[in-house]
Protein backbone atom coordinates (compact mmCIF):
# COMPACT_ATOMS: atom_id res chain seq x y z
CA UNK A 1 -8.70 -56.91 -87.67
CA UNK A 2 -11.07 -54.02 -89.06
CA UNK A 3 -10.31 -54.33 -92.57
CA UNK A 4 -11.61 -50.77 -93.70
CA UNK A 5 -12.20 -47.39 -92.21
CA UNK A 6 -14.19 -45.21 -94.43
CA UNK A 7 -13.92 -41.71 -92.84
CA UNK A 8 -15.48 -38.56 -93.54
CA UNK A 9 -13.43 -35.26 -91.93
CA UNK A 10 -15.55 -32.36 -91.78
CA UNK A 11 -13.00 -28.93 -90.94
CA UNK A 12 -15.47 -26.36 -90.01
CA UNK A 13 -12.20 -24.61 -88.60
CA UNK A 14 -8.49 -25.14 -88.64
CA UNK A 15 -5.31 -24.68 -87.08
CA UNK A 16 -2.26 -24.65 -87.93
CA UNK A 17 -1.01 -26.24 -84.49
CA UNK A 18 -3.48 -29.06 -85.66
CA UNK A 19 -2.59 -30.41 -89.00
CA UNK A 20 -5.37 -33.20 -89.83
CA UNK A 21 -4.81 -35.62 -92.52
CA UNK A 22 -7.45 -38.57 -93.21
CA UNK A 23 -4.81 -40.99 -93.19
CA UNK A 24 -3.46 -40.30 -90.09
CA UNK A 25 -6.95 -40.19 -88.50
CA UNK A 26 -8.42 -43.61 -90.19
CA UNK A 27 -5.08 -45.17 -88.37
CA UNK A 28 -5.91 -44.24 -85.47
CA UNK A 29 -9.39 -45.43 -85.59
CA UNK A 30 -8.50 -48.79 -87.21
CA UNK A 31 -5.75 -48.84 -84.54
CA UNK A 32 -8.13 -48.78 -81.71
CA UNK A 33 -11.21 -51.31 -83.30
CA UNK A 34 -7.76 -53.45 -84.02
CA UNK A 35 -7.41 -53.58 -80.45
CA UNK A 36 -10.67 -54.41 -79.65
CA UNK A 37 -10.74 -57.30 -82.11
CA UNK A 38 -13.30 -55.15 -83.83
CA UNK A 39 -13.61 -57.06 -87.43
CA UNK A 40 -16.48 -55.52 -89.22
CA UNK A 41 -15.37 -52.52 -92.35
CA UNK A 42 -16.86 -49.32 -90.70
CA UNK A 43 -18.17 -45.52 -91.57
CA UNK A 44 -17.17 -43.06 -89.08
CA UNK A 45 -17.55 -39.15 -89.35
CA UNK A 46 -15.64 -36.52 -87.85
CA UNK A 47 -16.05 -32.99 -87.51
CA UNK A 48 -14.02 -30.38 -86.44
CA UNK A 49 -15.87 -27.13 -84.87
CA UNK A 50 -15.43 -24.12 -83.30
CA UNK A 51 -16.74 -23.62 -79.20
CA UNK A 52 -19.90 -21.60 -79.75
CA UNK A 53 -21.14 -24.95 -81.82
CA UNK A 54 -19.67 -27.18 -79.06
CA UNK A 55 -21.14 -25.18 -77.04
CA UNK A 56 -24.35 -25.63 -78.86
CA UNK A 57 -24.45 -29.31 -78.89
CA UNK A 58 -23.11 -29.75 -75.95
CA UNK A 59 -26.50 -28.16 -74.04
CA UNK A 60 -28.86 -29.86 -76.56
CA UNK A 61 -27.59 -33.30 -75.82
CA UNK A 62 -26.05 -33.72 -72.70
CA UNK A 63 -27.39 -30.01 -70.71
CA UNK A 64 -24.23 -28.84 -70.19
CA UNK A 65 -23.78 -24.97 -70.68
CA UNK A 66 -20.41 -24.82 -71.54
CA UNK A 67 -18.04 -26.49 -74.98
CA UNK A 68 -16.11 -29.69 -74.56
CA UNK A 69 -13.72 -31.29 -76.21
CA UNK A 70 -15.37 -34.47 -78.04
CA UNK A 71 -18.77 -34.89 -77.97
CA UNK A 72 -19.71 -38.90 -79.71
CA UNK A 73 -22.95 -39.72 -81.65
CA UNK A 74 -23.47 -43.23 -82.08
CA UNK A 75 -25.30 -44.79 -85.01
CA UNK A 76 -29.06 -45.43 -84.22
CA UNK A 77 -29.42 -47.52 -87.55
CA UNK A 78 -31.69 -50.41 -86.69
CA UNK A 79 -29.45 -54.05 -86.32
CA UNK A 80 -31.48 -55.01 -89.53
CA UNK A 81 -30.57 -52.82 -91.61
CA UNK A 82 -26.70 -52.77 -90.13
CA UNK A 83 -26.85 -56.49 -91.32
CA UNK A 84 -27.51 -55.69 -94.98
CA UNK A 85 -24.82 -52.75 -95.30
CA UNK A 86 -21.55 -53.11 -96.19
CA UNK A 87 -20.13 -51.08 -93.46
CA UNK A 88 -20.76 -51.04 -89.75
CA UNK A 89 -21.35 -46.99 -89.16
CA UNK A 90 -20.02 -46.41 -86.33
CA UNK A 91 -21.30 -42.70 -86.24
CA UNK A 92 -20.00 -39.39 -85.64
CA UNK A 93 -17.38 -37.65 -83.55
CA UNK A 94 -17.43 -33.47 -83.13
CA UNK A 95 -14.61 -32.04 -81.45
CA UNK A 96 -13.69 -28.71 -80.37
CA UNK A 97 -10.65 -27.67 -81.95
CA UNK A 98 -10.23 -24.51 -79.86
CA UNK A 99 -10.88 -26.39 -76.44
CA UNK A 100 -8.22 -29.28 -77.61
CA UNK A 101 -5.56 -26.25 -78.06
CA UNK A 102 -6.29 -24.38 -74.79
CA UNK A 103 -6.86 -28.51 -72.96
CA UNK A 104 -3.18 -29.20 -74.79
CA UNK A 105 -1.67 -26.09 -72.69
CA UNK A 106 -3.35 -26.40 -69.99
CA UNK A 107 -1.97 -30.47 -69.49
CA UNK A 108 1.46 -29.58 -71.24
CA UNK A 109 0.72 -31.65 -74.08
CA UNK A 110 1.16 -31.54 -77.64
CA UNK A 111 -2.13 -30.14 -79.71
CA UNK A 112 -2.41 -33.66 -81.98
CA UNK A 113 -1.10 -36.16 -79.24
CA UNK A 114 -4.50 -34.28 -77.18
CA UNK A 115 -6.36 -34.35 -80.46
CA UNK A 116 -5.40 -38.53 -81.19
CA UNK A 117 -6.28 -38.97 -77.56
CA UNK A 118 -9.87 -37.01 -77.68
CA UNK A 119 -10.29 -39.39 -81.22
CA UNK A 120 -9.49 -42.87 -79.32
CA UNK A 121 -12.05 -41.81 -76.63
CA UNK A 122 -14.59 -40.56 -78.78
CA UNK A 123 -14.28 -44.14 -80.60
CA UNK A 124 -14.66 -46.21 -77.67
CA UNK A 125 -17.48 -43.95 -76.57
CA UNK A 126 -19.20 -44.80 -80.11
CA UNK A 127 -18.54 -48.64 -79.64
CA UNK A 128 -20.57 -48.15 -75.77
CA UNK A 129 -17.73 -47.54 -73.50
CA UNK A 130 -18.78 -44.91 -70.65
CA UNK A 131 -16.61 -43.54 -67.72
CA UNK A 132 -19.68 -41.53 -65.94
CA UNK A 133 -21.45 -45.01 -65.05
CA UNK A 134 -19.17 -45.72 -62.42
CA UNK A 135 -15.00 -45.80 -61.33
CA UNK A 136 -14.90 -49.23 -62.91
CA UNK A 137 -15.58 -48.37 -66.24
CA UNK A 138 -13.80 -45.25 -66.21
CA UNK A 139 -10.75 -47.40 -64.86
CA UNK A 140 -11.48 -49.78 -67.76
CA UNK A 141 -12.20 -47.03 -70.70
CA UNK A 142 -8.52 -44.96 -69.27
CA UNK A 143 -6.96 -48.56 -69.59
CA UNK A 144 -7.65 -48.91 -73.04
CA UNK A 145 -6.94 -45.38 -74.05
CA UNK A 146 -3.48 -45.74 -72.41
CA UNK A 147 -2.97 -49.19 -74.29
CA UNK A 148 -4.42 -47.83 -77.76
CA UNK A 149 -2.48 -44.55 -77.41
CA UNK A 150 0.76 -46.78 -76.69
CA UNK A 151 0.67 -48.69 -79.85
CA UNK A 152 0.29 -44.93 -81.53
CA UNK A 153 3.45 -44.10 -79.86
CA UNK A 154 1.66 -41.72 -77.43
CA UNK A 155 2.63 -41.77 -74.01
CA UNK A 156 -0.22 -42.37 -71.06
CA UNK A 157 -2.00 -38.85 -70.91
CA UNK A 158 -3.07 -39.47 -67.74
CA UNK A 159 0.52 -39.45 -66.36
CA UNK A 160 1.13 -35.90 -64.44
CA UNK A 161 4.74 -35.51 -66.05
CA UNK A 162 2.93 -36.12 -69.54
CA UNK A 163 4.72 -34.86 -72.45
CA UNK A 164 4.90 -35.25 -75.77
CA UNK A 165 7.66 -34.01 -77.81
């Protein structure tokens, strides 16, 4: 089991429909490495932003004109170096808080049951998981969200009668 989760929360903006707290959010993480058998102490960064900085990053890295929701940014630290730090960095997650409200309407969800989910797949995006590769992975990656998300007490978001009270 992860022993440590060292997180840094960035809050470029806020809401009051999204009430972060660190503790909350290093839970979640450490629940999902937990369930990957992940045992190493990690770093992990995330920041909350507004859409025209999504928006932003989202063109520079992956060409897409438009904001999303999460966008992940895996550590490039060289293995060597990894091997001498006390923490595995796992790297950096920047979601969109103002796409996770108008995404939690849209799928009749609940702001932070959307936000925990966007936070799970952001993490297993950092660790390598991809869903654009091909229908296997994504079936895999949605598997382990729904699993994660379960031990959180979140229902499967993928269900069309979602909700989250």
């Amino acid at each position: 089991m992860t022993k440590n989760v060292d997180l840094y929360l960035q809050e470029d903006i806020k809401f009051a429909q999204l009430p972060l707290q660190t503790d909350y959010l290093t839970e979640v993480v450490a629940t999902t490495l937990a369930h990957l058998d992940f045992e190493q102490d990690v770093q992990i960064g995330i920041a909350c932003v507004d859409k025209d900085y999504s928006h932003e990053l989202n063109l520079q890295y992956r060409q897409k004109d438009k904001p999303t929701n999460v966008l992940s940014f895996p550590s490039d630290i060289d293995d060597a170096i990894i091997d001498e730090m006390g923490e595995y960095p796992l790297g950096d997650l920047v979601i969109c808080l103002e796409v996770v409200l108008q995404e939690s309407l849209e799928q009749n969800k609940t702001p932070m049951a959307h936000f925990t989910h966007l936070v799970v797949h952001g993490v297993l995006h950092l660790l390598g998981y991809d869903h654009e590769i091909s229908d296997a992975d994504a079936d895999e990656m949605e598997g382990l969200e729904i699993d994660i998300l379960a031990k959180l007490g979140i229902d499967n978001p993928y269900r069309d009668d979602f909700m989250m009270e």
